[in-house]
N, C-alpha and C. Protein backbone atom coordinates (compact mmCIF):
# COMPACT_ATOMS: atom_id res chain seq x y z
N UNK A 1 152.35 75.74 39.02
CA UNK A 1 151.29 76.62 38.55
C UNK A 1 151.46 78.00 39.21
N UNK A 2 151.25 79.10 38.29
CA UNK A 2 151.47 80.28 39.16
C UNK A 2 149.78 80.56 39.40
N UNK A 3 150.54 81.52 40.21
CA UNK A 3 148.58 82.14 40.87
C UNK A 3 148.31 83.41 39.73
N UNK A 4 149.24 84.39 39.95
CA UNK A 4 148.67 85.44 38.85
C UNK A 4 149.90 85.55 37.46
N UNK A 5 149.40 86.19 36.52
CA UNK A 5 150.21 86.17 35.52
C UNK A 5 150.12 87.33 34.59
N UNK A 6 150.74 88.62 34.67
CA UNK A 6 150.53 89.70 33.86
C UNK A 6 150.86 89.55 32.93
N UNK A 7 149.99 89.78 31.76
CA UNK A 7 150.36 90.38 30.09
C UNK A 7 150.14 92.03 30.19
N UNK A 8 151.66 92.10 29.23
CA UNK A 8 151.68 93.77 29.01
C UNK A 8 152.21 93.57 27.60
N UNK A 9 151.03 93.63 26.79
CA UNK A 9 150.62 94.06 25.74
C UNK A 9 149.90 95.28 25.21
N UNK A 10 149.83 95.37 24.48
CA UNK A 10 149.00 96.43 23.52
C UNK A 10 148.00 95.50 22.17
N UNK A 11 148.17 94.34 22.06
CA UNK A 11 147.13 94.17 21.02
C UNK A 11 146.45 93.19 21.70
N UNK A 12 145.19 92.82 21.75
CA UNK A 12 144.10 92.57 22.77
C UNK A 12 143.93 90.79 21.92
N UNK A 13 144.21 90.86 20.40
CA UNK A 13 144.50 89.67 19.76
C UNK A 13 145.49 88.77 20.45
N UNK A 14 146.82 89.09 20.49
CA UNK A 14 147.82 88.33 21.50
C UNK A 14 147.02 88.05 22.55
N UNK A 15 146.92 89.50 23.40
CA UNK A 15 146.77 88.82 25.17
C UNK A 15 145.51 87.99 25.32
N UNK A 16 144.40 87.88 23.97
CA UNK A 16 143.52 86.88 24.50
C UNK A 16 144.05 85.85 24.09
N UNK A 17 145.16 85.77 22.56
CA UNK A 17 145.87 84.39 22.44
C UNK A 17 146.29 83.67 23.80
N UNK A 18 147.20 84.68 24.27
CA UNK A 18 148.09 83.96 25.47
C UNK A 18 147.26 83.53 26.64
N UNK A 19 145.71 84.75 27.21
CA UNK A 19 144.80 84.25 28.14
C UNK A 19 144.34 83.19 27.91
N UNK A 20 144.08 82.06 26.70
CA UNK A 20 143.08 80.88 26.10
C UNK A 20 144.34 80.11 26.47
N UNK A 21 145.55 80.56 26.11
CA UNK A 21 146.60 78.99 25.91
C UNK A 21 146.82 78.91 27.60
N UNK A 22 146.86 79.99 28.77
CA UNK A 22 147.10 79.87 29.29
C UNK A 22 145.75 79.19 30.80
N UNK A 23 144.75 79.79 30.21
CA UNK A 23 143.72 78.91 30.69
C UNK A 23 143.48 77.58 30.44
N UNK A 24 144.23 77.15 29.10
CA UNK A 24 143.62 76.03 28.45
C UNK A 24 144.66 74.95 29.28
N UNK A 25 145.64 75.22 29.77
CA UNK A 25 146.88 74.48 30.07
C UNK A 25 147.17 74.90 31.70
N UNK A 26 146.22 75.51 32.60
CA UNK A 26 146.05 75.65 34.05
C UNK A 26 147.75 76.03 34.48
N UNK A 27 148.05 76.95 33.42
CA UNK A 27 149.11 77.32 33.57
C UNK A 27 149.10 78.58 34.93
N UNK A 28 148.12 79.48 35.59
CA UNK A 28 147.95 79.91 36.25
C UNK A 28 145.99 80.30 37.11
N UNK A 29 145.80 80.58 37.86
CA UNK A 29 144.85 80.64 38.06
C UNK A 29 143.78 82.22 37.57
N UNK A 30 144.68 82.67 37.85
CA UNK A 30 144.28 84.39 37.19
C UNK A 30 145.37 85.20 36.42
N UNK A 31 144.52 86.13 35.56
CA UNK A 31 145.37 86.65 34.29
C UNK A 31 144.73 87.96 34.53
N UNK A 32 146.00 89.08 34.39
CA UNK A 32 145.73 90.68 34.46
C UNK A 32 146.43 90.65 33.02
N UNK A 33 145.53 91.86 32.22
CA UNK A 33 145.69 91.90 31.17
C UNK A 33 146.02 93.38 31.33
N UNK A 34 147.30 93.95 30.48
CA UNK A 34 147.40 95.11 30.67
C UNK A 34 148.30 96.09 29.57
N UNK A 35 147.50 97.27 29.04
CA UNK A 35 148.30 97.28 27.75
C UNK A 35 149.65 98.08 28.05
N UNK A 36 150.18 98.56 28.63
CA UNK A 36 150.96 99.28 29.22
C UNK A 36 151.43 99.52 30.50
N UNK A 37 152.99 99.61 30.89
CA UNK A 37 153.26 99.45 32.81
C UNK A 37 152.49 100.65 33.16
N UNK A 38 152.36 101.36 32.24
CA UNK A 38 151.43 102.73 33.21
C UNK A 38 149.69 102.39 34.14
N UNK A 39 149.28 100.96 33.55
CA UNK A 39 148.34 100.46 34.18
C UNK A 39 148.85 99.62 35.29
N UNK A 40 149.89 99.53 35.51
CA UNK A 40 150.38 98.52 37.09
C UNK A 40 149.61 99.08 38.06
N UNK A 41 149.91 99.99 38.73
CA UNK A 41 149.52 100.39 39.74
C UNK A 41 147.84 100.03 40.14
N UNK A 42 146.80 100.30 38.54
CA UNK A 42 145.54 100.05 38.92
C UNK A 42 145.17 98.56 39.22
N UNK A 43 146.06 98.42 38.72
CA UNK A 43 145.85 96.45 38.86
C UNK A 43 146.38 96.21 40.24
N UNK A 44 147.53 96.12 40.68
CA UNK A 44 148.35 95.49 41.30
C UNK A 44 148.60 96.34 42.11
N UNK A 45 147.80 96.24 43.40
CA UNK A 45 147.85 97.24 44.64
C UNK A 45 148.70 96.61 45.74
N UNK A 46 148.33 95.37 45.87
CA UNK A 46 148.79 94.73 47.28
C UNK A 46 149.75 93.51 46.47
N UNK A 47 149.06 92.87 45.70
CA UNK A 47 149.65 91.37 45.51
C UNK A 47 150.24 91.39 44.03
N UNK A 48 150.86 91.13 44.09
CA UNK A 48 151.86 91.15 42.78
C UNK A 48 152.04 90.10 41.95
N UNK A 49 152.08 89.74 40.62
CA UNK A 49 151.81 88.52 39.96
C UNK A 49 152.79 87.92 40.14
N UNK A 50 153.28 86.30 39.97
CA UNK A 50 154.08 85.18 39.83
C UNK A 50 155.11 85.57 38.63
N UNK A 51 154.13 85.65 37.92
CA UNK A 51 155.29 86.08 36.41
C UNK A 51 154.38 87.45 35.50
N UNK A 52 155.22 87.45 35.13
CA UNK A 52 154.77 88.32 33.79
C UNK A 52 155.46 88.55 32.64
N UNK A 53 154.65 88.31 31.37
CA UNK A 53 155.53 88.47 30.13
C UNK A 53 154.44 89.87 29.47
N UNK A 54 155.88 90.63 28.94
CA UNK A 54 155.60 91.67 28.18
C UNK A 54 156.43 91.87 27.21
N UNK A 55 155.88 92.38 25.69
CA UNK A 55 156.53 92.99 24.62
C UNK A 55 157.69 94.23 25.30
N UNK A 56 158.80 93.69 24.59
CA UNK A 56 159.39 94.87 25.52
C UNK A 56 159.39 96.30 24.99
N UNK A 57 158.83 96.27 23.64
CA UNK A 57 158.26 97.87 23.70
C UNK A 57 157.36 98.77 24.66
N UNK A 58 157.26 97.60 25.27
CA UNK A 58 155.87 98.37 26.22
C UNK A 58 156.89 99.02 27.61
N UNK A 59 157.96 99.09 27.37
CA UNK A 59 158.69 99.17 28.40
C UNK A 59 159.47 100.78 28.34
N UNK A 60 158.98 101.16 26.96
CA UNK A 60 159.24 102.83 26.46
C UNK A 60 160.96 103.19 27.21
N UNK A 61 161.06 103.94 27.48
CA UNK A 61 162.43 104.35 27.14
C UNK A 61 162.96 103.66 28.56
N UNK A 62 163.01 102.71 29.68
CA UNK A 62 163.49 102.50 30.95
C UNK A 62 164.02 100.80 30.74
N UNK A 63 164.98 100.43 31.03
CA UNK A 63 165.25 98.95 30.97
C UNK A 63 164.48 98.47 31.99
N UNK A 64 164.76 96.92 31.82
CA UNK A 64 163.81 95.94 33.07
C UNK A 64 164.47 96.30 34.56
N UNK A 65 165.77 96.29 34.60
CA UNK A 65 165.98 97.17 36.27
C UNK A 65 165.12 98.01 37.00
N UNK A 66 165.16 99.26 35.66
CA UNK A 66 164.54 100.40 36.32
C UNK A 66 162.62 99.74 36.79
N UNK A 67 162.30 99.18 35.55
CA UNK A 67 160.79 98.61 36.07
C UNK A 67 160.85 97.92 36.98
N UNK A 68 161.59 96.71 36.98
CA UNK A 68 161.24 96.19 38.36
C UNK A 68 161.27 97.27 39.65
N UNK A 69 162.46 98.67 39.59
CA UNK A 69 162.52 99.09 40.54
C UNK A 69 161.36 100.13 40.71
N UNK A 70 160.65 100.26 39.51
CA UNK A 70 159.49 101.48 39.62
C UNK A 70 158.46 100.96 39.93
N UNK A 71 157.92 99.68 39.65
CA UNK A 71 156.58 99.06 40.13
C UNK A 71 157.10 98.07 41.50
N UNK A 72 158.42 98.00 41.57
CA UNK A 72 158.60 97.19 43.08
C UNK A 72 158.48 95.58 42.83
N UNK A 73 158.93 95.20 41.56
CA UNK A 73 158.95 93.86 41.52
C UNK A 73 160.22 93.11 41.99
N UNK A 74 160.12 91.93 42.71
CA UNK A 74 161.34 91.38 43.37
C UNK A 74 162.31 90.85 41.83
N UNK A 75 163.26 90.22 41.73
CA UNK A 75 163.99 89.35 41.07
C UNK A 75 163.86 88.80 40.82
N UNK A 76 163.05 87.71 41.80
CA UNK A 76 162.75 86.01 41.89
C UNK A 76 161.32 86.03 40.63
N UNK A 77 160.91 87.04 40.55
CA UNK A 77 159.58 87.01 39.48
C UNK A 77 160.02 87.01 38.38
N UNK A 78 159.82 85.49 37.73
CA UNK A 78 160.41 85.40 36.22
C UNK A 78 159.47 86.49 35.00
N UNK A 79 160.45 87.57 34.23
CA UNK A 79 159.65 88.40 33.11
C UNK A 79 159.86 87.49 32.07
N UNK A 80 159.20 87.27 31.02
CA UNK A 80 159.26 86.87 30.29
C UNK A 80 158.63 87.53 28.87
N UNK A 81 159.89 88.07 28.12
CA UNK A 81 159.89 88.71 26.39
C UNK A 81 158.82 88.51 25.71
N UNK A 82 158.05 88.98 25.52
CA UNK A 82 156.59 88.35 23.72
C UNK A 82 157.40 89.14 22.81
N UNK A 83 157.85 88.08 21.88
CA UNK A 83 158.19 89.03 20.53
C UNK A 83 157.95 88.78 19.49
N UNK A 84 157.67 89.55 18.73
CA UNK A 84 156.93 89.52 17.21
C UNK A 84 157.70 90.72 16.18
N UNK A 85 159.07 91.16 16.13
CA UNK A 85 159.56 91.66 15.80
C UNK A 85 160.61 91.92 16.33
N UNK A 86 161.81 92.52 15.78
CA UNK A 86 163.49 92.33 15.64
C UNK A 86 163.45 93.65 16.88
N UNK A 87 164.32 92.91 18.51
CA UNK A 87 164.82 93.53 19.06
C UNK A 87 166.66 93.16 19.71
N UNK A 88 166.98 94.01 19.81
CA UNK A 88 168.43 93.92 20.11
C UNK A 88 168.44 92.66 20.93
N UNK A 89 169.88 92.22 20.77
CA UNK A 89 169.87 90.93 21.78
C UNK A 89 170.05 91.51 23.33
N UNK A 90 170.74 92.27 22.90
CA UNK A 90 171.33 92.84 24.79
C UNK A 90 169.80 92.75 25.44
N UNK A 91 168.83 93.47 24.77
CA UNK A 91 167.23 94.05 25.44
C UNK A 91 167.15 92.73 25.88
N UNK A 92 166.91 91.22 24.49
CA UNK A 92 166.59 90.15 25.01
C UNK A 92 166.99 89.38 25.93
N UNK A 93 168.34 89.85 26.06
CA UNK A 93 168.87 89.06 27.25
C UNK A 93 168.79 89.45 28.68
N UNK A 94 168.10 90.56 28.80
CA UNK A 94 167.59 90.93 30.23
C UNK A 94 166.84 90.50 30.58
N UNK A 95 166.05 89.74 29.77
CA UNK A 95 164.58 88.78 30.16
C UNK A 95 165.01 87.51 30.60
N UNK A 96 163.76 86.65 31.44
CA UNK A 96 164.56 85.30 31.82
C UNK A 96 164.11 84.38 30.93
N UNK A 97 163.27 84.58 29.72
CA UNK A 97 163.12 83.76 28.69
C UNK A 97 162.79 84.89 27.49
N UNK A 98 162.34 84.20 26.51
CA UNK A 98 161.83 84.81 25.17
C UNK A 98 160.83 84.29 24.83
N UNK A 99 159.55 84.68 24.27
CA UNK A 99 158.40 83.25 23.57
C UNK A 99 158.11 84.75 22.54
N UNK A 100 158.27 83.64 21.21
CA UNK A 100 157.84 84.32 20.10
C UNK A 100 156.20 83.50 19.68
N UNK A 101 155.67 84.98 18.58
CA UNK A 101 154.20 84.28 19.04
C UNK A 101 154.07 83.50 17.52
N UNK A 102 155.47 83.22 17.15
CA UNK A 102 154.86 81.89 16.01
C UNK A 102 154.96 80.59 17.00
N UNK A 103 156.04 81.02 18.06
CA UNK A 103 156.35 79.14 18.62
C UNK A 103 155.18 78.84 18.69
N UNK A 104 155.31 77.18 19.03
CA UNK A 104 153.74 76.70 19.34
C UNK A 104 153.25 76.21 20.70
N UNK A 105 152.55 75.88 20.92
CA UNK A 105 151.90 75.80 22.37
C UNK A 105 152.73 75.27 23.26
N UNK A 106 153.57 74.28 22.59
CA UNK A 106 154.31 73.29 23.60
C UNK A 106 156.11 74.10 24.22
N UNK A 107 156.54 74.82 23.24
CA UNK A 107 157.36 75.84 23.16
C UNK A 107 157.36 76.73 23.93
N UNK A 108 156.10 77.49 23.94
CA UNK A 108 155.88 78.44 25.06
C UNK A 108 155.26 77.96 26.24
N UNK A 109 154.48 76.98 26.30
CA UNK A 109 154.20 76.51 28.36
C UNK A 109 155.61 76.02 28.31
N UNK A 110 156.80 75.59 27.59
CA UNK A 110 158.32 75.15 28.47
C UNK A 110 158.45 76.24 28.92
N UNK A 111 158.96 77.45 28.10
CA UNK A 111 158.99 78.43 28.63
C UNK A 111 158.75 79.41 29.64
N UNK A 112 157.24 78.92 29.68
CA UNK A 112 156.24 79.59 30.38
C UNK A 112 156.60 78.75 32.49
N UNK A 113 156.73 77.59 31.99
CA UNK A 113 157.34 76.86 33.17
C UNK A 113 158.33 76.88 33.55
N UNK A 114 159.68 77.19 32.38
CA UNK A 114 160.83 77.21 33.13
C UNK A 114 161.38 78.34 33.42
N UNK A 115 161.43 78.45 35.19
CA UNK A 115 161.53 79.62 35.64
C UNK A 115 163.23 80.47 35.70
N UNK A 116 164.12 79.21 34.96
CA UNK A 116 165.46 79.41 35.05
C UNK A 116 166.13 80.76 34.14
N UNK A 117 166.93 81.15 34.63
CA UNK A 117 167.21 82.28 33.47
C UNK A 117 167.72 81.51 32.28
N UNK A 118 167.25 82.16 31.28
CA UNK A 118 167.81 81.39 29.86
C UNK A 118 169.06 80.94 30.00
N UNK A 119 170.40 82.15 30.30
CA UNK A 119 171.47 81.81 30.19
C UNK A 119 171.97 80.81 30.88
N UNK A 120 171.47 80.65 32.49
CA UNK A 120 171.76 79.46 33.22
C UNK A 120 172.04 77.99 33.05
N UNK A 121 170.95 77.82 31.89
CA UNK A 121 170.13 76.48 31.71
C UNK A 121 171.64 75.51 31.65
N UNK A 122 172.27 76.39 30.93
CA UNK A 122 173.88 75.07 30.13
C UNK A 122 173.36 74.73 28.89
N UNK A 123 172.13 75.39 27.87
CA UNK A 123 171.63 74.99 27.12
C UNK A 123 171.94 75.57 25.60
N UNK A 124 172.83 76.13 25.67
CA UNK A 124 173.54 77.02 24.53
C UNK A 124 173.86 76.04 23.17
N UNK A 125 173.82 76.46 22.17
CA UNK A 125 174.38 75.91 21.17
C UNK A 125 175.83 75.34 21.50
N UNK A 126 176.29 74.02 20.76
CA UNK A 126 178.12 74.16 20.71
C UNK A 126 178.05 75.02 19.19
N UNK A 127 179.39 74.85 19.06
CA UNK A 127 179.95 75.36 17.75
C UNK A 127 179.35 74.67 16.79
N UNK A 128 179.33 73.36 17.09
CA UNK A 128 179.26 72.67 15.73
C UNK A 128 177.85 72.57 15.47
N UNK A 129 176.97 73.18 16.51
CA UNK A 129 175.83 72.73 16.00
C UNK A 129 175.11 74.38 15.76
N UNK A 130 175.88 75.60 15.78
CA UNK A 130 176.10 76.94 15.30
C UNK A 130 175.87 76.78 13.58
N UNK A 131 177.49 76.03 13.48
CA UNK A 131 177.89 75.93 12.42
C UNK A 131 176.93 75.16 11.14
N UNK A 132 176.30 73.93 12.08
CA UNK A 132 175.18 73.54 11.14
C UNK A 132 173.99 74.33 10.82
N UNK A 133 173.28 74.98 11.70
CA UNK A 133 172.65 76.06 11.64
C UNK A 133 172.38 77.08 10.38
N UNK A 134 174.30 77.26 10.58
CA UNK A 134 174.24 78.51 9.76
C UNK A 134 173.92 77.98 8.34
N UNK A 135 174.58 76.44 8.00
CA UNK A 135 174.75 76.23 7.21
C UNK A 135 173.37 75.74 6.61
N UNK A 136 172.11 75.13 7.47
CA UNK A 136 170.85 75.58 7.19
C UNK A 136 170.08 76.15 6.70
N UNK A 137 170.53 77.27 7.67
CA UNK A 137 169.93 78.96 6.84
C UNK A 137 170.09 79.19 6.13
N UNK A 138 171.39 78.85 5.00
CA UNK A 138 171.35 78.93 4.26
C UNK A 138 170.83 77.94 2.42
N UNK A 139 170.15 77.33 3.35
CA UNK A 139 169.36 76.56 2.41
C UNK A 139 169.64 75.23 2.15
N UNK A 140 171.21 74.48 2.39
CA UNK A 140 171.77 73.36 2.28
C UNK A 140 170.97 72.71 3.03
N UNK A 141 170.62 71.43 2.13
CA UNK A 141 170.41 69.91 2.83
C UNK A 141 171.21 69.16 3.68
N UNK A 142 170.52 68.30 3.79
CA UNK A 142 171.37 67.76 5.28
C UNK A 142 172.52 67.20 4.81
N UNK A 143 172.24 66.61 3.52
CA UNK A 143 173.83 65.61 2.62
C UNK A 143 174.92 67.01 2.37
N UNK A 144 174.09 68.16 2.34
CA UNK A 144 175.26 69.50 1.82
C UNK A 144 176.18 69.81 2.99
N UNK A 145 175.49 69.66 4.29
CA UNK A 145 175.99 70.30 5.01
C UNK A 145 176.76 69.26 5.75
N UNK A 146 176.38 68.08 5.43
CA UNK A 146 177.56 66.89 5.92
C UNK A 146 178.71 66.76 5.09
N UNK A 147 178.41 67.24 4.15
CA UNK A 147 179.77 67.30 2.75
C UNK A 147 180.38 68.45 3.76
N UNK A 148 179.83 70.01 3.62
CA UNK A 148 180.87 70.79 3.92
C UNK A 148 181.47 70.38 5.20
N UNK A 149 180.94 70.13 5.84
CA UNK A 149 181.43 69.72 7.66
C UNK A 149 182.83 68.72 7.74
N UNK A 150 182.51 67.95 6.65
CA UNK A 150 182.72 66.52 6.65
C UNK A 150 182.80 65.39 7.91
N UNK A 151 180.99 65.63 7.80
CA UNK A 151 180.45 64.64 8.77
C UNK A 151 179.23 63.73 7.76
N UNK A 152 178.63 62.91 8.74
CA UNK A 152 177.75 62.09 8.16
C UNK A 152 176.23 62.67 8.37
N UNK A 153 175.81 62.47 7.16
CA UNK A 153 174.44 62.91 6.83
C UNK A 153 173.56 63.01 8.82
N UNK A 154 173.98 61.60 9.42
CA UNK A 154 173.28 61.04 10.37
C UNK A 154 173.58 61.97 11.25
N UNK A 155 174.66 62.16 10.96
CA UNK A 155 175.56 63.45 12.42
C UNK A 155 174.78 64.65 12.52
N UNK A 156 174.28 65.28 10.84
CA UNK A 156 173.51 66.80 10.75
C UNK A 156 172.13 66.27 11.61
N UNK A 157 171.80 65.24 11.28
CA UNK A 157 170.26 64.94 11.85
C UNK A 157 170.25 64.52 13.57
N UNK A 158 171.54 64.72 14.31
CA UNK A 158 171.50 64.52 15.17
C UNK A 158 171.73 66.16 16.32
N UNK A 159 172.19 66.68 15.20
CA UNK A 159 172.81 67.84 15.39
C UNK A 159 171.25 68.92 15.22
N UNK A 160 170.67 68.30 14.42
CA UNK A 160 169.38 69.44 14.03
C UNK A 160 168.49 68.93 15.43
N UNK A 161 168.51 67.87 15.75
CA UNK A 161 167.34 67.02 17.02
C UNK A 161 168.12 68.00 18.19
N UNK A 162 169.15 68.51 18.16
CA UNK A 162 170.10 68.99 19.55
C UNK A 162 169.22 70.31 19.53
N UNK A 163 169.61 70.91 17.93
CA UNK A 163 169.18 72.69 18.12
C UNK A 163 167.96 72.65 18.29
N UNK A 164 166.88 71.65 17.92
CA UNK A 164 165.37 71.92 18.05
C UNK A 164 165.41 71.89 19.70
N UNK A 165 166.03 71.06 20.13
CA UNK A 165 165.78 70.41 21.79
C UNK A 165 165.99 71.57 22.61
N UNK A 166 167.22 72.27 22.15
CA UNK A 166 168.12 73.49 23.51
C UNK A 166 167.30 74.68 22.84
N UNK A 167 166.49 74.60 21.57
CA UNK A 167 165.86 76.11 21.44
C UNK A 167 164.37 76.15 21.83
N UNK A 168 164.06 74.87 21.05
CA UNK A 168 162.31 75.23 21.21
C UNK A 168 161.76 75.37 20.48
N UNK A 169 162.62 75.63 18.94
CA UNK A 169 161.94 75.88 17.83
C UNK A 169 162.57 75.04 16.93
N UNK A 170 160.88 74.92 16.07
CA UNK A 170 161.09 73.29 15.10
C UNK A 170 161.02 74.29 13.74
N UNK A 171 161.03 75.30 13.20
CA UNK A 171 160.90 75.92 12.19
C UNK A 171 161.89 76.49 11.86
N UNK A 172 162.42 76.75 10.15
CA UNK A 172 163.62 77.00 9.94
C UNK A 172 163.58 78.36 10.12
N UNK A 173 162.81 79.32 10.08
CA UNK A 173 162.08 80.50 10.01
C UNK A 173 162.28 81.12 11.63
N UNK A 174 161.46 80.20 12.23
CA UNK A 174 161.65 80.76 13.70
C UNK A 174 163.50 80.60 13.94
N UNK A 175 164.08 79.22 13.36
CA UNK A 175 165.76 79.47 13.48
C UNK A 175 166.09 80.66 13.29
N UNK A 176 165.80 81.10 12.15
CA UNK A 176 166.31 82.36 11.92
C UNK A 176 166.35 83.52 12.54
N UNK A 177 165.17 83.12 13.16
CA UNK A 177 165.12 84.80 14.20
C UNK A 177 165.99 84.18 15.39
N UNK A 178 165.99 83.22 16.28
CA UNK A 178 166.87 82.91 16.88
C UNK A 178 168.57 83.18 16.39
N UNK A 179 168.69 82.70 15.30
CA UNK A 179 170.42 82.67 14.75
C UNK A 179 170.44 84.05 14.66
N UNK A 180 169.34 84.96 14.49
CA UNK A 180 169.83 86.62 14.24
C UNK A 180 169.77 87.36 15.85
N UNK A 181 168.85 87.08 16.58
CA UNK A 181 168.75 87.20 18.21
C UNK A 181 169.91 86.76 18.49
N UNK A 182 170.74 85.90 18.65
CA UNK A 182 171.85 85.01 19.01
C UNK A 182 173.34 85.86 18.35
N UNK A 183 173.33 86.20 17.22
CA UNK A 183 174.46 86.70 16.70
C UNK A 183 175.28 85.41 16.06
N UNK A 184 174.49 84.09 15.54
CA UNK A 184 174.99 83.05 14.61
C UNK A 184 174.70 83.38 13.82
N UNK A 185 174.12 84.00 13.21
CA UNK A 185 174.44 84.89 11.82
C UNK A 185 173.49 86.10 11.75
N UNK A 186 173.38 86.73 9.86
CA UNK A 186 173.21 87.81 9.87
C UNK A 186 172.08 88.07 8.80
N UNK A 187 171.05 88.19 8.12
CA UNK A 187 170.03 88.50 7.36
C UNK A 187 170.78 88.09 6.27
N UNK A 188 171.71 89.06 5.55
CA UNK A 188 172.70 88.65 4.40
C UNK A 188 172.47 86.90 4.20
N UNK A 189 172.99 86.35 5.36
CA UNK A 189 173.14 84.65 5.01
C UNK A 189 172.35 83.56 5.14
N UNK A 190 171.31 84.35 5.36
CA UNK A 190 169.71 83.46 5.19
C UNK A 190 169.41 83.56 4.33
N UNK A 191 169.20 82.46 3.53
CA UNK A 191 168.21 82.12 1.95
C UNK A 191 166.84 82.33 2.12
N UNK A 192 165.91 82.48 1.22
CA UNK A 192 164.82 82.19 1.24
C UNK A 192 164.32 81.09 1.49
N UNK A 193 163.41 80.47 2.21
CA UNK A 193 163.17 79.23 2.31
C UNK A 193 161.69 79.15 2.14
């Protein structure tokens, strides 16, 4: 459980979303709500929060280095991404997680708990389960994409239980923003679904 937990947001809809899920689940004891780093300072005089997740627009023209080095945050304080729209992967990968605000509750307290850097975990896609993915997105059933593979229907469904497990997300939709965050594919090769 952390003790404090900054939101740096700008829409007051989110940060009371995230204040309710995060009260509701004693995920921390206190919550600074804050729409912009230009409010750090009034908040956070002496004691500094456990974590904090912010939209990284709110971060205006300075990467997460420079913030941690302008408000004096250590390393060891996991940031964690809110995103609700298409940002570069490089940006995303400076964060030590991502929580998009379609995932669902159970998606984001993993997140919200695991303090590991994303990349660390060993939790990456393989190829083959890239490759099913893509082949997803693009609208194929599970018998289509065991034809093209030439694997067994059972193999895609073991392969889809892998990508839900190492991502977090059970939606083909939220895949997609992942497979486009990720660089497994590209807008072009997503169907409508």
């Amino acid at each position: 459980m952390y003790k404090t937990v900054a939101i740096i947001e700008r829409s007051n809809i989110i940060k009371d979303g995230l204040t309710y899920l995060l009260k509701a689940h004693n995920v921390c004891s206190q919550i600074a709500k804050l729409d912009s780093i230009d409010d750090w300072f009034f908040v956070f005089k002496d004691e500094k929060p456990d974590l904090i997740i912010i939209n990284p627009d709110r971060l205006k023209d300075t990467d997460l280095d420079k913030m941690r080095m302008k408000l004096d945050i250590s390393d060891k304080i996991p940031i964690i991404a809110l995103l609700y729209q298409y940002f570069d992967r490089e940006i995303c990968n400076m964060f030590t997680s991502t929580i998009y605000i379609t995932d669902t509750e159970d998606v984001i307290l993993s997140r919200l708990r695991n303090k590991q850097k994303k990349d660390d975990t060993g939790e990456k896609l393989t190829d083959r389960e890239k490759a099913v993915l893509k082949l997803l997105l693009k609208g194929m059933s599970n018998k289509e994409v065991a034809d093209k593979l030439v694997i067994s229907p059972h193999t895609v469904i073991t392969h889809r239980k892998n990508i839900v497990e190492k991502t977090g997300i059970r939606s083909l939709s939220g895949l997609a923003i992942y497979a486009i965050l990720n660089n497994i594919t590209d807008m072009d090769e997503i169907s409508d679904f």
